[in-house]
PDB file of N, CA and C in Angstrom:
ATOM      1  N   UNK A   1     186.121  79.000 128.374  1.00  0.00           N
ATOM      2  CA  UNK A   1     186.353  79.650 127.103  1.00  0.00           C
ATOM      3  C   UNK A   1     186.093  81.148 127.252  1.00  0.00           C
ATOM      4  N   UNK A   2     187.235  81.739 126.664  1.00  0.00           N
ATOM      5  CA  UNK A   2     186.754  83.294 126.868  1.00  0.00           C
ATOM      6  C   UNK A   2     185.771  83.935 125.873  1.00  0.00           C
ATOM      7  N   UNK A   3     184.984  84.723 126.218  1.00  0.00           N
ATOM      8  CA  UNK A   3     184.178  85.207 124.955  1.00  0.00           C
ATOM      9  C   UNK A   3     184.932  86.688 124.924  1.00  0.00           C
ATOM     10  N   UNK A   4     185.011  86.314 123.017  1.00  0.00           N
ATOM     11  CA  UNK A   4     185.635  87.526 122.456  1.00  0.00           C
ATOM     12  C   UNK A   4     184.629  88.515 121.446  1.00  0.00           C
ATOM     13  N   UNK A   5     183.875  88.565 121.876  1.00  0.00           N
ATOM     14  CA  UNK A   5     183.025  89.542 121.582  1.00  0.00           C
ATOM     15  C   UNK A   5     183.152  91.104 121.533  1.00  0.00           C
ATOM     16  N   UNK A   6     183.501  91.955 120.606  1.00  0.00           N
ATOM     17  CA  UNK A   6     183.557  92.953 120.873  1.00  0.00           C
ATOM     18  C   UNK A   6     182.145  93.822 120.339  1.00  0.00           C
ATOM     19  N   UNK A   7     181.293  93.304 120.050  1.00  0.00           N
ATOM     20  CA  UNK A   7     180.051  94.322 119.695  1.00  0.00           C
ATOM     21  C   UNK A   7     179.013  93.738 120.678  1.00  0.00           C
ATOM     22  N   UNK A   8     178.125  94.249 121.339  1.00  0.00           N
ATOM     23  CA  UNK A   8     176.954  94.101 121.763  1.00  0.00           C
ATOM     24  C   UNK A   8     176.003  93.004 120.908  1.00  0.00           C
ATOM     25  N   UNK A   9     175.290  92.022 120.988  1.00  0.00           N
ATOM     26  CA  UNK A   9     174.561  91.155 120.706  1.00  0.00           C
ATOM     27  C   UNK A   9     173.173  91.259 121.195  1.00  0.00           C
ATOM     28  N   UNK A  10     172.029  91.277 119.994  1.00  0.00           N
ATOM     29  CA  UNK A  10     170.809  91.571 120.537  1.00  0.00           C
ATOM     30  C   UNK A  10     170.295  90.795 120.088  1.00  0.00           C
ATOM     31  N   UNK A  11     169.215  89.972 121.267  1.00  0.00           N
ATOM     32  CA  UNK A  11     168.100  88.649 120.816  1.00  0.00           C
ATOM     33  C   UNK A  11     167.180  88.945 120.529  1.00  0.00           C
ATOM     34  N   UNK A  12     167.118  88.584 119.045  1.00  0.00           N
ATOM     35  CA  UNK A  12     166.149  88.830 117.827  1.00  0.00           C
ATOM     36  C   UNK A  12     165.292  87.585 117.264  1.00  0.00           C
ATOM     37  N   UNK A  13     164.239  87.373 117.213  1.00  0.00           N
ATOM     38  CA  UNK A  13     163.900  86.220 117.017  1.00  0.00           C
ATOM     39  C   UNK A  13     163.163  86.838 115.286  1.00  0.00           C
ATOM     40  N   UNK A  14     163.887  86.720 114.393  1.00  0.00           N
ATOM     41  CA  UNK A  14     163.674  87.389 112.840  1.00  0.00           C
ATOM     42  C   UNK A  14     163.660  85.946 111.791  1.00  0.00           C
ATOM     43  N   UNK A  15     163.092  86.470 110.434  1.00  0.00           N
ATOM     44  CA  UNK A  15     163.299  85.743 109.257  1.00  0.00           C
ATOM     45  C   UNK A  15     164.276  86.245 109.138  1.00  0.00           C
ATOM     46  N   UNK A  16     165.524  84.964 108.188  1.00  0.00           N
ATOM     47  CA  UNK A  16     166.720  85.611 107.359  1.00  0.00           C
ATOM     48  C   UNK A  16     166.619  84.253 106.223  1.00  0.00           C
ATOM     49  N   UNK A  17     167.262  84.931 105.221  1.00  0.00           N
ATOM     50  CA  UNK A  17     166.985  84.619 103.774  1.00  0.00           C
ATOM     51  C   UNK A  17     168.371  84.778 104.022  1.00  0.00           C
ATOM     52  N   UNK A  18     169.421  83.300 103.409  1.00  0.00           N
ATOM     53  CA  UNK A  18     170.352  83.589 102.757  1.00  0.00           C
ATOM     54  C   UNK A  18     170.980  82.189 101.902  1.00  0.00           C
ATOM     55  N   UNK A  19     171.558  83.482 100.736  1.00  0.00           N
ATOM     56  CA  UNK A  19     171.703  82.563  99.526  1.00  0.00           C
ATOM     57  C   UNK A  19     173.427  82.477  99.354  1.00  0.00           C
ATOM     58  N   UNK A  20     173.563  81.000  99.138  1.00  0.00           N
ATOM     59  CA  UNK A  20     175.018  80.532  99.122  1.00  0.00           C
ATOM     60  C   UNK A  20     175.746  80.358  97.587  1.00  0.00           C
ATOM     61  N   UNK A  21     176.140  81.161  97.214  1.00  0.00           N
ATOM     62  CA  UNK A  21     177.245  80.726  96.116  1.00  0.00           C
ATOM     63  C   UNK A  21     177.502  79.469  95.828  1.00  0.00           C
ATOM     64  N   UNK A  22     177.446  79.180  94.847  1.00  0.00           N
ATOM     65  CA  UNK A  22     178.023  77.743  94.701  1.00  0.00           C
ATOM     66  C   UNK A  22     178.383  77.731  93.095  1.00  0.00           C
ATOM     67  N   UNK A  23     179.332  76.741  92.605  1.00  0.00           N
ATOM     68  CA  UNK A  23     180.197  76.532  91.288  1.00  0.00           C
ATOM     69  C   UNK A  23     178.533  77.108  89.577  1.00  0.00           C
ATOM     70  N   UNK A  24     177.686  76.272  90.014  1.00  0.00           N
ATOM     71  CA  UNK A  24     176.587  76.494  89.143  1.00  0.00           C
ATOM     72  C   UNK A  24     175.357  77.986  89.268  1.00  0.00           C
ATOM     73  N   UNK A  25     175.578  78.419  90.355  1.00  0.00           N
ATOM     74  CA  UNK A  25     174.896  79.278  90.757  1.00  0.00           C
ATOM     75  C   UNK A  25     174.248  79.589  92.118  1.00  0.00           C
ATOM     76  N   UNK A  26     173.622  79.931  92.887  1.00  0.00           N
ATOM     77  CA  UNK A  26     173.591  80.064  94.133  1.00  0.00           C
ATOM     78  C   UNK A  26     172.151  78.975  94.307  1.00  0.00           C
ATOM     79  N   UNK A  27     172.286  78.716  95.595  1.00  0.00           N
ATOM     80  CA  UNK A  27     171.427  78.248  96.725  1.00  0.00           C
ATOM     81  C   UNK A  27     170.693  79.088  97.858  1.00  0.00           C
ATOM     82  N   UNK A  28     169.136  79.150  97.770  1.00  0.00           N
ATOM     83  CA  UNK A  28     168.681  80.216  98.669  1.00  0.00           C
ATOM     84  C   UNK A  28     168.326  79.436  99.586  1.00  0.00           C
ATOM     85  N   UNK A  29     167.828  79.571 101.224  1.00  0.00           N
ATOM     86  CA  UNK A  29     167.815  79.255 102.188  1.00  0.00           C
ATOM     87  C   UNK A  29     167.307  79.922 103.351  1.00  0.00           C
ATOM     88  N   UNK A  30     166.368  79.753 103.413  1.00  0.00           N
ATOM     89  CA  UNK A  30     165.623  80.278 105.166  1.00  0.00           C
ATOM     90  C   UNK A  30     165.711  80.087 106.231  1.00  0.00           C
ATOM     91  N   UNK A  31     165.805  81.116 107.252  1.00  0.00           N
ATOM     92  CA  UNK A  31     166.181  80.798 108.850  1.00  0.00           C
ATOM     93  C   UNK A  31     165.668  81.860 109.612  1.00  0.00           C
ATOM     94  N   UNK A  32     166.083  81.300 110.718  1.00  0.00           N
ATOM     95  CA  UNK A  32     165.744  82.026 112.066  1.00  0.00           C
ATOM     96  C   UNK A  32     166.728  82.889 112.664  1.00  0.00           C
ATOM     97  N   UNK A  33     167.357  83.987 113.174  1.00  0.00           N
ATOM     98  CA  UNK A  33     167.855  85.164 113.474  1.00  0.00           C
ATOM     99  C   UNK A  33     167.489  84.663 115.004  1.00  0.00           C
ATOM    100  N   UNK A  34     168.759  84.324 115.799  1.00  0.00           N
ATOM    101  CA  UNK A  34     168.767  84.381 117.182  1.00  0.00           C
ATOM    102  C   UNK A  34     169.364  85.644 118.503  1.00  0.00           C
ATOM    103  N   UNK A  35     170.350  85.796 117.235  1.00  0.00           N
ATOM    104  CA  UNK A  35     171.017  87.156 117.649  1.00  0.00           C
ATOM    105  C   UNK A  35     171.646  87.974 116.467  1.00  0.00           C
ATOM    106  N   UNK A  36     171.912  89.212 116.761  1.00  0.00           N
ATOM    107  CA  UNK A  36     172.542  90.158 116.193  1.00  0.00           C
ATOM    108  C   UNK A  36     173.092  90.576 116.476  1.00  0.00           C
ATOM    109  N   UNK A  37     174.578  91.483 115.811  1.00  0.00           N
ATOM    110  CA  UNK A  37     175.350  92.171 116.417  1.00  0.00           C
ATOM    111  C   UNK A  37     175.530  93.502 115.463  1.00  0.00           C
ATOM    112  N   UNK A  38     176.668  94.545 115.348  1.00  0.00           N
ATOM    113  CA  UNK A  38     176.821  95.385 114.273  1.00  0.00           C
ATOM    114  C   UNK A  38     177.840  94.219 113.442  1.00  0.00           C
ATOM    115  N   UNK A  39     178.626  93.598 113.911  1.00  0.00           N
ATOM    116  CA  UNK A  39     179.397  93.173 113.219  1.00  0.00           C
ATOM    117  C   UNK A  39     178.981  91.195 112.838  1.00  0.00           C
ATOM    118  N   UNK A  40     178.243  91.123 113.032  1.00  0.00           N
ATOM    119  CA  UNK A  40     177.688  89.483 112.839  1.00  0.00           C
ATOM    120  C   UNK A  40     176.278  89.015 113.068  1.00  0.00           C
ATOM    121  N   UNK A  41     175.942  87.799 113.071  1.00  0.00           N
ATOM    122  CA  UNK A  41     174.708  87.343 113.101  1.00  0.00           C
ATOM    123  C   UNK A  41     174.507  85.577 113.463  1.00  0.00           C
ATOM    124  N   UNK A  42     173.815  85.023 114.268  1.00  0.00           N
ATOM    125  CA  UNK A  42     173.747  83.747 114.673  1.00  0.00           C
ATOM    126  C   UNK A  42     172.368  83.374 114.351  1.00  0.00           C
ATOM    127  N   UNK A  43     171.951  82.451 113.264  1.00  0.00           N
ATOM    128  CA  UNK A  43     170.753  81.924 113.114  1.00  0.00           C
ATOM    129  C   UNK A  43     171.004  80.644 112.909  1.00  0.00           C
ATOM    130  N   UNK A  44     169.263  79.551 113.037  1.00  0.00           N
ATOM    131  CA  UNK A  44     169.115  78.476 112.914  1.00  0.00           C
ATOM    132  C   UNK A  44     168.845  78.437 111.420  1.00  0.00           C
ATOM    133  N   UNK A  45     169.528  77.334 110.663  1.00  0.00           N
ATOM    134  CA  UNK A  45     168.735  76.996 109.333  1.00  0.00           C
ATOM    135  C   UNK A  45     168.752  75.468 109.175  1.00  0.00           C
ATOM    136  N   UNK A  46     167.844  75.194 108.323  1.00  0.00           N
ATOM    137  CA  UNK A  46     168.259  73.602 107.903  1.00  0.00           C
ATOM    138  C   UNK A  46     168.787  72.958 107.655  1.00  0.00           C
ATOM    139  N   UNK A  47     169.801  73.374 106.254  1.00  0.00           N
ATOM    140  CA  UNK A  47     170.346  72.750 105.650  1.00  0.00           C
ATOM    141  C   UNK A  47     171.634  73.009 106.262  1.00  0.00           C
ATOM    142  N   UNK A  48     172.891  72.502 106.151  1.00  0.00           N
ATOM    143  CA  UNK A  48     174.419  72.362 106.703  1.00  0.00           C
ATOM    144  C   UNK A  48     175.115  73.314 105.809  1.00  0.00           C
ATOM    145  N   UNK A  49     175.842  73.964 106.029  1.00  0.00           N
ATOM    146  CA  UNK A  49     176.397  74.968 105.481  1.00  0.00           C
ATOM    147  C   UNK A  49     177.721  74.764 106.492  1.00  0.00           C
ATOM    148  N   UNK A  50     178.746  75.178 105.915  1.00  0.00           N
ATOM    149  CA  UNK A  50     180.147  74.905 106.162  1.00  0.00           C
ATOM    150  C   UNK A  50     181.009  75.799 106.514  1.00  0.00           C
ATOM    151  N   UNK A  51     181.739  76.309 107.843  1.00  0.00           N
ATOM    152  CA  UNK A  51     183.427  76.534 108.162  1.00  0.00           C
ATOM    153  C   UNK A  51     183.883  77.961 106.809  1.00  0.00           C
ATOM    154  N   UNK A  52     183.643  79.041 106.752  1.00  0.00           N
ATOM    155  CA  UNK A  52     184.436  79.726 105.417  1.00  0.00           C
ATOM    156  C   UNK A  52     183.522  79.946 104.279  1.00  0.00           C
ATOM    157  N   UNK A  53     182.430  79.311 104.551  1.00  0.00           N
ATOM    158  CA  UNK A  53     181.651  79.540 103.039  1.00  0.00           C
ATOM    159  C   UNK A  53     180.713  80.894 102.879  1.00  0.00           C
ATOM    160  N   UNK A  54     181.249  82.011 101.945  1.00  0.00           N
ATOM    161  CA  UNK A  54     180.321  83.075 101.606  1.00  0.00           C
ATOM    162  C   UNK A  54     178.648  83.373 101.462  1.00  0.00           C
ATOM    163  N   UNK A  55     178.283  83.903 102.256  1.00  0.00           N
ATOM    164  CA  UNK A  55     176.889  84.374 101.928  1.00  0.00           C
ATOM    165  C   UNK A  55     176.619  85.411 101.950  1.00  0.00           C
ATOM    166  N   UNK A  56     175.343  85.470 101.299  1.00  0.00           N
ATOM    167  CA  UNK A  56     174.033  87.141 100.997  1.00  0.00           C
ATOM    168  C   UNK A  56     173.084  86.628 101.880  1.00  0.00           C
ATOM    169  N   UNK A  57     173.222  88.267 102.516  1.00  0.00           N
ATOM    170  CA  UNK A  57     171.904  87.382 103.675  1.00  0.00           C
ATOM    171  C   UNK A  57     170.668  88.762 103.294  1.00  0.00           C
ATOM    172  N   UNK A  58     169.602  88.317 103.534  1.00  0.00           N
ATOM    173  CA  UNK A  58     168.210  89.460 103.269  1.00  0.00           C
ATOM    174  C   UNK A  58     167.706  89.506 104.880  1.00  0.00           C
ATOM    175  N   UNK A  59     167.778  90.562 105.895  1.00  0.00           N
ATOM    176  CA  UNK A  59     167.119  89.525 107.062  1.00  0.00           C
ATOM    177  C   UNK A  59     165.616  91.253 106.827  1.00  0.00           C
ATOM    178  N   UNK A  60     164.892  90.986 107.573  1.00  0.00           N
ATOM    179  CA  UNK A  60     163.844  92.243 107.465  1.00  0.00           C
ATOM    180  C   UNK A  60     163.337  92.609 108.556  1.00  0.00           C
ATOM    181  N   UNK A  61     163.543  93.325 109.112  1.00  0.00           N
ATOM    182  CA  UNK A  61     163.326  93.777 110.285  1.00  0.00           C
ATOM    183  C   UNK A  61     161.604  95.477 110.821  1.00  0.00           C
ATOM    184  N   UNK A  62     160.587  94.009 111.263  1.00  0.00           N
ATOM    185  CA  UNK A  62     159.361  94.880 111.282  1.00  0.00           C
ATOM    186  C   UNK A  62     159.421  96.228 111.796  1.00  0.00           C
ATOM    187  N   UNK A  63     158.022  96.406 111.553  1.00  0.00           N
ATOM    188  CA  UNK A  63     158.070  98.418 111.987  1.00  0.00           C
ATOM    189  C   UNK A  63     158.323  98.308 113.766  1.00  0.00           C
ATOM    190  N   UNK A  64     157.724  97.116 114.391  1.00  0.00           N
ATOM    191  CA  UNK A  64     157.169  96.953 115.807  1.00  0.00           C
ATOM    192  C   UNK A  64     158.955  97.043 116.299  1.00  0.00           C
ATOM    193  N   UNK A  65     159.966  96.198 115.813  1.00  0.00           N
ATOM    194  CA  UNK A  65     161.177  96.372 116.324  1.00  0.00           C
ATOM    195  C   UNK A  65     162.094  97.834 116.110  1.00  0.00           C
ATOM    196  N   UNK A  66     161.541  98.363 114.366  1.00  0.00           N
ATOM    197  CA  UNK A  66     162.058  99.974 114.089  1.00  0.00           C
ATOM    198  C   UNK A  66     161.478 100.992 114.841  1.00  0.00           C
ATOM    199  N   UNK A  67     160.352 100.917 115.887  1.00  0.00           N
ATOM    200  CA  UNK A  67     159.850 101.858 115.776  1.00  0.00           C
ATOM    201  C   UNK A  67     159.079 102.781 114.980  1.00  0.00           C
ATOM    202  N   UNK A  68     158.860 102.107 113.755  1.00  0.00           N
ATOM    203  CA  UNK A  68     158.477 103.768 112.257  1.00  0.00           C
ATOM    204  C   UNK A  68     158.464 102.099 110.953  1.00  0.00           C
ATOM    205  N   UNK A  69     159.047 102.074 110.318  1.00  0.00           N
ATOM    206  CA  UNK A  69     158.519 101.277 108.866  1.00  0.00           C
ATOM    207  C   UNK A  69     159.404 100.543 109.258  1.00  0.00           C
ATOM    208  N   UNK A  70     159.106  98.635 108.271  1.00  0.00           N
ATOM    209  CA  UNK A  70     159.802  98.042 107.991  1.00  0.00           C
ATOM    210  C   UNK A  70     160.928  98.332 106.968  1.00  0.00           C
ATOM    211  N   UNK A  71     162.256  98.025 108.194  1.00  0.00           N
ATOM    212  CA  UNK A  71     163.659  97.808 107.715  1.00  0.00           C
ATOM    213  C   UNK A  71     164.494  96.979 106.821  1.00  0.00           C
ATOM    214  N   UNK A  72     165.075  96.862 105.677  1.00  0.00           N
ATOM    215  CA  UNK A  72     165.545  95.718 104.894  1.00  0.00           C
ATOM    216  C   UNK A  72     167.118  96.108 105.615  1.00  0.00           C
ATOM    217  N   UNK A  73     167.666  94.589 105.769  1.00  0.00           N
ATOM    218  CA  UNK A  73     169.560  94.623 105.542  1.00  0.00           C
ATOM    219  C   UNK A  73     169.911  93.748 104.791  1.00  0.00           C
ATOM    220  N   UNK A  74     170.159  94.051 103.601  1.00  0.00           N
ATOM    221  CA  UNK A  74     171.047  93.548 103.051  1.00  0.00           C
ATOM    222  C   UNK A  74     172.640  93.067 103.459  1.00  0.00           C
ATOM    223  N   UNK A  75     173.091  91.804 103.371  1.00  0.00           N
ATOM    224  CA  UNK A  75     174.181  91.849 104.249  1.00  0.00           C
ATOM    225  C   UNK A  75     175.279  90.891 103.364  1.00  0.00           C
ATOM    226  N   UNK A  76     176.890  90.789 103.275  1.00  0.00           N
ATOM    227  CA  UNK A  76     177.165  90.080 102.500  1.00  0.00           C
ATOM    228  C   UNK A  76     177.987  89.191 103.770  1.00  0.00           C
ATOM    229  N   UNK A  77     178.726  88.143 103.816  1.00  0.00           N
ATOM    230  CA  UNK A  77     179.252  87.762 104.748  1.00  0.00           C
ATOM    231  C   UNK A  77     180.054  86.261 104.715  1.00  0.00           C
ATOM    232  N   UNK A  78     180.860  85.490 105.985  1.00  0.00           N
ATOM    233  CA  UNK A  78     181.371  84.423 105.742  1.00  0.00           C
ATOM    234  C   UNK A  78     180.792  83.462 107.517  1.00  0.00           C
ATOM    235  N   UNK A  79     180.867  82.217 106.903  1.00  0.00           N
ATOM    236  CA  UNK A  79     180.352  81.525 107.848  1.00  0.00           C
ATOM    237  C   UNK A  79     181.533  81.292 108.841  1.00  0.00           C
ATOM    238  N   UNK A  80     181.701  81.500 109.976  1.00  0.00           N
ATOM    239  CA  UNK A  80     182.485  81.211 110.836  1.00  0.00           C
ATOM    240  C   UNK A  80     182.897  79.791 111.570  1.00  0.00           C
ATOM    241  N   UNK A  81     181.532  79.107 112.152  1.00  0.00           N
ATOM    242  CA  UNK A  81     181.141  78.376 112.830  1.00  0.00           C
ATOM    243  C   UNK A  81     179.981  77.740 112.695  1.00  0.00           C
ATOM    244  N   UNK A  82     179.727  76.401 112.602  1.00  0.00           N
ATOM    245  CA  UNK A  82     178.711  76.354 112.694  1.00  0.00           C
ATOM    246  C   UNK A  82     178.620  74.899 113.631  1.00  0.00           C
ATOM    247  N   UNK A  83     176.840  75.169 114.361  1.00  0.00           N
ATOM    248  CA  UNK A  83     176.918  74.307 116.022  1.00  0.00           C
ATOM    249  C   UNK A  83     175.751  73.381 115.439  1.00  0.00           C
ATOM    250  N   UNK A  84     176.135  71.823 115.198  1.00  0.00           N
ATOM    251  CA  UNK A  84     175.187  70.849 115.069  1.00  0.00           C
ATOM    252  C   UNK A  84     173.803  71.355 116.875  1.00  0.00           C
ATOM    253  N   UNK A  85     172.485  71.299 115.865  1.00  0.00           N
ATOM    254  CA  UNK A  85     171.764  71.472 117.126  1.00  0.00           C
ATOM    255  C   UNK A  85     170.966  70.429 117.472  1.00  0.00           C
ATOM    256  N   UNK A  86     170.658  69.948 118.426  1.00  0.00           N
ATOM    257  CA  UNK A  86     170.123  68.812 118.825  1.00  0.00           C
ATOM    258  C   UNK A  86     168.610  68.661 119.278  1.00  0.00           C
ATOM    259  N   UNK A  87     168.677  67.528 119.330  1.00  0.00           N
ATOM    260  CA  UNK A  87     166.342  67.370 119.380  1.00  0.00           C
ATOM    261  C   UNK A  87     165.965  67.144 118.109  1.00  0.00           C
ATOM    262  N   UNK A  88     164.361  66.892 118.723  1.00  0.00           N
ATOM    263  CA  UNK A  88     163.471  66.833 117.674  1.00  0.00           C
ATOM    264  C   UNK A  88     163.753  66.301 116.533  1.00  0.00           C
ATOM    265  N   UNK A  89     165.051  65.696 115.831  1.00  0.00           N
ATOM    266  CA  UNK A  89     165.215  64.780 115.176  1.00  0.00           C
ATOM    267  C   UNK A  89     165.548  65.512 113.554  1.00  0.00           C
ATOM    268  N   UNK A  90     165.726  66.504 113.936  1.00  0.00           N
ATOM    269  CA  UNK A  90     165.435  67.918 112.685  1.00  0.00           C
ATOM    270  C   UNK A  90     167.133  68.137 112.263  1.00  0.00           C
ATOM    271  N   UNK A  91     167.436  68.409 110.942  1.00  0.00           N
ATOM    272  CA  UNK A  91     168.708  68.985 110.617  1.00  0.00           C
ATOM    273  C   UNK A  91     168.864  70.299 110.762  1.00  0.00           C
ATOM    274  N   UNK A  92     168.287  70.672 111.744  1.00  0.00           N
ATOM    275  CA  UNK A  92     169.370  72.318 112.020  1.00  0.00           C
ATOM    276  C   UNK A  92     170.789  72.225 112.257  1.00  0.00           C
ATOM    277  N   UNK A  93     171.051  73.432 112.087  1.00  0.00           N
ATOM    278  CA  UNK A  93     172.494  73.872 112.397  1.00  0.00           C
ATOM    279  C   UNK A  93     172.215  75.041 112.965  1.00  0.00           C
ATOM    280  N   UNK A  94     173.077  75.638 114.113  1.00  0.00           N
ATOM    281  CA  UNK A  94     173.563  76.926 114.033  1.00  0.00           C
ATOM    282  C   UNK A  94     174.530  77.507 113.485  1.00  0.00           C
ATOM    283  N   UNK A  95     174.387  78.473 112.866  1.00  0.00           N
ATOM    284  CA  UNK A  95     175.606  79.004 112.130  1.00  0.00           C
ATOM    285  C   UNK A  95     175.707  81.041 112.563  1.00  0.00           C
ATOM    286  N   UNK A  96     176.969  80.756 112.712  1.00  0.00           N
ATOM    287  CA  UNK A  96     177.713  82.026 113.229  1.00  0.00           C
ATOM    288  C   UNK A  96     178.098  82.680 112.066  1.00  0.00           C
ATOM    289  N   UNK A  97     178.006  83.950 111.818  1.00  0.00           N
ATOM    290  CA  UNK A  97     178.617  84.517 110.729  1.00  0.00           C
ATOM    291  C   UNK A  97     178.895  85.926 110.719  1.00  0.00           C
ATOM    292  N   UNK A  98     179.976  86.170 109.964  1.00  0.00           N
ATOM    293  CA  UNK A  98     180.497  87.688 110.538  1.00  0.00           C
ATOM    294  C   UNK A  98     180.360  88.779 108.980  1.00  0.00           C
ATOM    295  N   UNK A  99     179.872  89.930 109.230  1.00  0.00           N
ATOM    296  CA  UNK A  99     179.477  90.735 108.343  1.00  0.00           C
ATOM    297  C   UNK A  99     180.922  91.094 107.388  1.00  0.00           C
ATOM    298  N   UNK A 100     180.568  91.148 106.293  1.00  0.00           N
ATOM    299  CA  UNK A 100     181.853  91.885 105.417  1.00  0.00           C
ATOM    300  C   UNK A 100     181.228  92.891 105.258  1.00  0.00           C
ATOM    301  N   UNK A 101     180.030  93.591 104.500  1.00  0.00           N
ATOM    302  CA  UNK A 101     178.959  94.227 104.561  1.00  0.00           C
ATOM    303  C   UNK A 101     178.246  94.296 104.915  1.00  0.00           C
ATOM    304  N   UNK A 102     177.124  95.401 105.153  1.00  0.00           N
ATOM    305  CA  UNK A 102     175.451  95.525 105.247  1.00  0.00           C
ATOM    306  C   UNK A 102     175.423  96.897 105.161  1.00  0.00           C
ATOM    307  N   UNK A 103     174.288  96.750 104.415  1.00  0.00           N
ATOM    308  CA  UNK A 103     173.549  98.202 103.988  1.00  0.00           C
ATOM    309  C   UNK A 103     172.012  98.307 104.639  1.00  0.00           C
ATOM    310  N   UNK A 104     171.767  99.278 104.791  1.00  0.00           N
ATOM    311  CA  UNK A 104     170.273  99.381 105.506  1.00  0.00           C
ATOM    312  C   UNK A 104     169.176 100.642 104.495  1.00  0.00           C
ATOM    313  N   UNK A 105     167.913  99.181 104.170  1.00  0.00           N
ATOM    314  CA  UNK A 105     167.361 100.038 102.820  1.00  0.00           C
ATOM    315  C   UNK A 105     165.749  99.898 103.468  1.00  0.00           C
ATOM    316  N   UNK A 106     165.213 101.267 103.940  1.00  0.00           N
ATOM    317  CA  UNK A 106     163.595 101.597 104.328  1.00  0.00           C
ATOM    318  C   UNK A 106     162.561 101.355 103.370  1.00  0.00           C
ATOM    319  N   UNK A 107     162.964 100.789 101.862  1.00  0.00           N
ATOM    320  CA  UNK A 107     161.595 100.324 101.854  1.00  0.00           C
ATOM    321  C   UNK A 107     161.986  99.260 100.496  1.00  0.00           C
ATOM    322  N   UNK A 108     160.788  98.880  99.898  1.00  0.00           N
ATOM    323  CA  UNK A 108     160.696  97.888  98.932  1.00  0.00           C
ATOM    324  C   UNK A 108     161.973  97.135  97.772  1.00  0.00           C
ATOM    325  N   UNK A 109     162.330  98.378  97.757  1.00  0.00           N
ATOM    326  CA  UNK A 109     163.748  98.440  96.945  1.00  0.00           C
ATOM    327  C   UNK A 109     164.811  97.152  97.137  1.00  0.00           C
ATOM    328  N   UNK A 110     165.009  96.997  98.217  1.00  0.00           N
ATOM    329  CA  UNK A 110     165.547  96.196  98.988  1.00  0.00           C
ATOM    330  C   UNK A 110     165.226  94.367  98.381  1.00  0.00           C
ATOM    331  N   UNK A 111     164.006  94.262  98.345  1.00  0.00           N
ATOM    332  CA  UNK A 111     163.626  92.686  97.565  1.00  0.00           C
ATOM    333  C   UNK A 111     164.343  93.154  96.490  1.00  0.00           C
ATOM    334  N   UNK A 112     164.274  93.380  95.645  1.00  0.00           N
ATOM    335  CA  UNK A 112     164.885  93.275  93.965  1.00  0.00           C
ATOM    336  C   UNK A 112     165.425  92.554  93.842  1.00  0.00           C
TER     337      UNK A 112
END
C-alpha cells in the first residue's frame, strides 16, 4: 500500500476531547492522540464512531511539548477511517481524521 501522506506526522501521546454531532444534540468523547499532522490527527477512543462522520475536537497541548504555556486547538473535522484495535478485550477504535479547521488559542479562552 502506498502511503499518501503529504504532511509530516508527529508522535504525540496527548488528551483529545471530541464531540460528535448527532440528530438530538452532540456526544462528547475522550481519547488518546497518537499522531499529528498540520492537516489531520490519529487517536484511540472508545466508543465506535463511523466512515464520514463530523467532529469538534479540543486536543491541549502542555507547556513541556510548547516550550513556553499550555496550547489549546480547537479543531473542526471528518472521520476518515477508522481501525478496529485489538487486545485486552476493550472497545477501542482507531480513528483517522482530517482537519477542515483548527485554530490555535494560548490560554483559557479556549475551554468555553
Amino acid at each position: 500500500m502506498r502511503d499518501r501522506r503529504t504532511a509530516r506526522r508527529y508522535d504525540l501521546s496527548l488528551p483529545i476531547s471530541v464531540r460528535v454531532p448527532i440528530a438530538k444534540g452532540t456526544v462528547s468523547r475522550t481519547g488518546k492522540i497518537r499522531d499529528i499532522s498540520t492537516q489531520g490527527v490519529y487517536f484511540n477512543i472508545d466508543n465506535n464512531l463511523s466512515a464520514g462522520a463530523e467532529l469538534d475536537m479540543m486536543m491541549t497541548f502542555p507547556a513541556e511539548v510548547t516550550d513556553g504555556t499550555e496550547v489549546f486547538v480547537r479543531a473542526t473535522g471528518k472521520v476518515i477511517r477508522v481501525d478496529k484495535c485489538s487486545g485486552n478485550g476493550d472497545q477501542k477504535v482507531g480513528v483517522a481524521a482530517v482537519f477542515g479547521m483548527h485554530e490555535i488559542v494560548r490560554n483559557e479562552a479556549a475551554i468555553a
